[in-house]
C-alpha atoms as a PDB file:
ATOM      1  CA  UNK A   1       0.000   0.000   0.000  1.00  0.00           C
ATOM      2  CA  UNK A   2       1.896   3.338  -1.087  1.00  0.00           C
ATOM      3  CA  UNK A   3       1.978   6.055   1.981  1.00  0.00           C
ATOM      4  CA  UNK A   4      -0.629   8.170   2.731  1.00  0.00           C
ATOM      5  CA  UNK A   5      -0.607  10.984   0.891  1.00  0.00           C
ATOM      6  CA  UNK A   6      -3.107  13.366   0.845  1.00  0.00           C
ATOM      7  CA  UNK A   7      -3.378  12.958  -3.023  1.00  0.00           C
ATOM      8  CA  UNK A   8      -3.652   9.053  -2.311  1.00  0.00           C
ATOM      9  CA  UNK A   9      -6.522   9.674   0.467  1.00  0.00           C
ATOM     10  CA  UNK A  10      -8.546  12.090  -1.950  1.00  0.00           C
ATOM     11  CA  UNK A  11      -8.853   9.257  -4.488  1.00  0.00           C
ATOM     12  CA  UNK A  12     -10.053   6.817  -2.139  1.00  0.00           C
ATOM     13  CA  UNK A  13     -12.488   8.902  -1.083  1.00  0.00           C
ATOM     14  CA  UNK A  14     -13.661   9.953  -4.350  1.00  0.00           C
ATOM     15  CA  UNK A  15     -13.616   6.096  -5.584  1.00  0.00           C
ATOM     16  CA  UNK A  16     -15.567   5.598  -2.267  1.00  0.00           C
ATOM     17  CA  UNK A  17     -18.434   7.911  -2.865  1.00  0.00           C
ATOM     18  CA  UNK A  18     -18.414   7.130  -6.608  1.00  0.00           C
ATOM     19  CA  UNK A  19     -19.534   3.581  -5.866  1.00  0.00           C
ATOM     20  CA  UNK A  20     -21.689   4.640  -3.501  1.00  0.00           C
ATOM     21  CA  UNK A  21     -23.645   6.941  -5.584  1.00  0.00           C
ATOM     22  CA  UNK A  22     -23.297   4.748  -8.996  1.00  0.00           C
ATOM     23  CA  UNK A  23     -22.735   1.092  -7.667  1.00  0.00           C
ATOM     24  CA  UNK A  24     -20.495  -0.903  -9.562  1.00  0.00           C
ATOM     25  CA  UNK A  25     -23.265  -4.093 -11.611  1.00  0.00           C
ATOM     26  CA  UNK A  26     -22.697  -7.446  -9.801  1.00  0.00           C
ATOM     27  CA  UNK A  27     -21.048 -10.441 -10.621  1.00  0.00           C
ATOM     28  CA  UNK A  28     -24.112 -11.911 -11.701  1.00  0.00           C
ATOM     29  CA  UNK A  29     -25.166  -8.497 -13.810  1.00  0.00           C
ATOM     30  CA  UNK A  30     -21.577  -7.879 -14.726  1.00  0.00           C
ATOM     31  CA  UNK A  31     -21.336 -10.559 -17.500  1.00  0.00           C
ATOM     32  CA  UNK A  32     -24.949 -10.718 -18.682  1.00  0.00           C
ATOM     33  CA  UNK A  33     -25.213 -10.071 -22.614  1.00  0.00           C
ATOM     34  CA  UNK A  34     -26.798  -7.129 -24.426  1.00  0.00           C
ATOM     35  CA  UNK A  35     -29.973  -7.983 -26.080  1.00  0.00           C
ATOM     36  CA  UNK A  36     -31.012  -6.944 -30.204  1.00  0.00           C
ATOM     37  CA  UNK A  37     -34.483  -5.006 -29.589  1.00  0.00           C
ATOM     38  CA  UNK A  38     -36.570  -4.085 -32.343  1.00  0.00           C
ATOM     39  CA  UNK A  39     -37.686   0.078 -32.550  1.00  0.00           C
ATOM     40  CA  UNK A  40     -40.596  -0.944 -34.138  1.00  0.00           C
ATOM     41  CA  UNK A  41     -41.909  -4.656 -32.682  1.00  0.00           C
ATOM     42  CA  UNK A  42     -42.620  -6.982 -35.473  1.00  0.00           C
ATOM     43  CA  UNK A  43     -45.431  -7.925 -34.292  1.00  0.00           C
ATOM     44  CA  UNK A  44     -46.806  -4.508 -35.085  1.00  0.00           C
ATOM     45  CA  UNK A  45     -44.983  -4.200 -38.599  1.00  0.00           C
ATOM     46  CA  UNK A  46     -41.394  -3.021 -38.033  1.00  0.00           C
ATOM     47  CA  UNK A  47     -39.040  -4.542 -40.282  1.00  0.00           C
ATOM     48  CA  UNK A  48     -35.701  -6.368 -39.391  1.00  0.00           C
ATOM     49  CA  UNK A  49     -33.798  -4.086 -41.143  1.00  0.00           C
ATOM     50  CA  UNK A  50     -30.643  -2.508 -38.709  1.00  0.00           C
ATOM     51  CA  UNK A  51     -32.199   1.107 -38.866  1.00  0.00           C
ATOM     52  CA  UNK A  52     -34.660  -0.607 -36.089  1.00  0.00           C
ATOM     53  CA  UNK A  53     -32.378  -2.066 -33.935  1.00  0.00           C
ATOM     54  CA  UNK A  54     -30.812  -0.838 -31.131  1.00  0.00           C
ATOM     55  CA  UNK A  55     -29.078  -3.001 -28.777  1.00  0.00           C
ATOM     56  CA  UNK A  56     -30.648  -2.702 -25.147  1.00  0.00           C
ATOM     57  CA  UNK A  57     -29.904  -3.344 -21.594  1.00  0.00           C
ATOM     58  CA  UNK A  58     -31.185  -7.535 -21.142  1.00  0.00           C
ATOM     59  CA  UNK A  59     -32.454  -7.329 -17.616  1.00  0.00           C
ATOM     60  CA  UNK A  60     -34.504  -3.969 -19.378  1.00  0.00           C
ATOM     61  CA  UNK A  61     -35.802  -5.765 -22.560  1.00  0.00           C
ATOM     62  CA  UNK A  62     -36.446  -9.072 -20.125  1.00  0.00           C
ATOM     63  CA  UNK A  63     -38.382  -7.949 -17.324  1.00  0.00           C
ATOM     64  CA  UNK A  64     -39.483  -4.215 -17.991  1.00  0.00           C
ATOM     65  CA  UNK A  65     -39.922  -2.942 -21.324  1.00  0.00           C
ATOM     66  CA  UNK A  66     -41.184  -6.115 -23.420  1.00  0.00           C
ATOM     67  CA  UNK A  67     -43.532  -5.666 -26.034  1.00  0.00           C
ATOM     68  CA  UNK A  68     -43.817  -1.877 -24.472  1.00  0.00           C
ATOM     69  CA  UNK A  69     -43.027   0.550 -27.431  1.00  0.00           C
ATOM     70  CA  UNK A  70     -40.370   2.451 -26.830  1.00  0.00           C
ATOM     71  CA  UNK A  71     -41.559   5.713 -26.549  1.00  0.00           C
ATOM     72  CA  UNK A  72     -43.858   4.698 -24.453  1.00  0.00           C
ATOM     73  CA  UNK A  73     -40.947   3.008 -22.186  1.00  0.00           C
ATOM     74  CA  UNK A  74     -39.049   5.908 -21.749  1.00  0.00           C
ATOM     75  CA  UNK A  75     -41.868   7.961 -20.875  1.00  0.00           C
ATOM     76  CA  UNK A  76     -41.596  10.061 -17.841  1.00  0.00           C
ATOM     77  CA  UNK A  77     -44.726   8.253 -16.048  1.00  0.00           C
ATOM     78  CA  UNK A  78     -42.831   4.764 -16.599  1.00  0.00           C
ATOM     79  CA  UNK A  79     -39.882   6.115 -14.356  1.00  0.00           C
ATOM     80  CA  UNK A  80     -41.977   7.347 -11.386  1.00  0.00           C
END
């Protein structure tokens, strides 16, 4: 462990309330895989073409957005 300087100190601290703030993803989050979502869904028409597909967060497109257009998703009311 180098000596501690004051320099030293400040960046644990700052690392320390970094991760406390914005928490590092877990193990088990750390090495999940992005997931291809469609813009458009399909099943409503869009096409498979790349200009609708964005790649997306998988817990996101697993267990909260869905089938839920994405307008709609990032709606203010869906964050509250």
């Amino acid at each position: 462990m180098p000596a501690p300087t004051p320099g030293y100190v400040k960046n644990i601290v700052r690392r320390s309330l970094r991760e406390i703030v914005d928490p590092s993803p877990s193990k088990k989050d750390e090495y999940k895989e992005g997931h291809m979502d469609h813009l458009v869904s399909s099943s409503v028409g869009g096409s498979n073409q790349i200009s609708n597909r964005v790649l997306s967060c998988a817990s996101c497109n697993e267990k909260e957005k869905l089938d839920m257009p994405w307008e709609q998703f990032f709606s203010p009311e869906v964050f509250r």
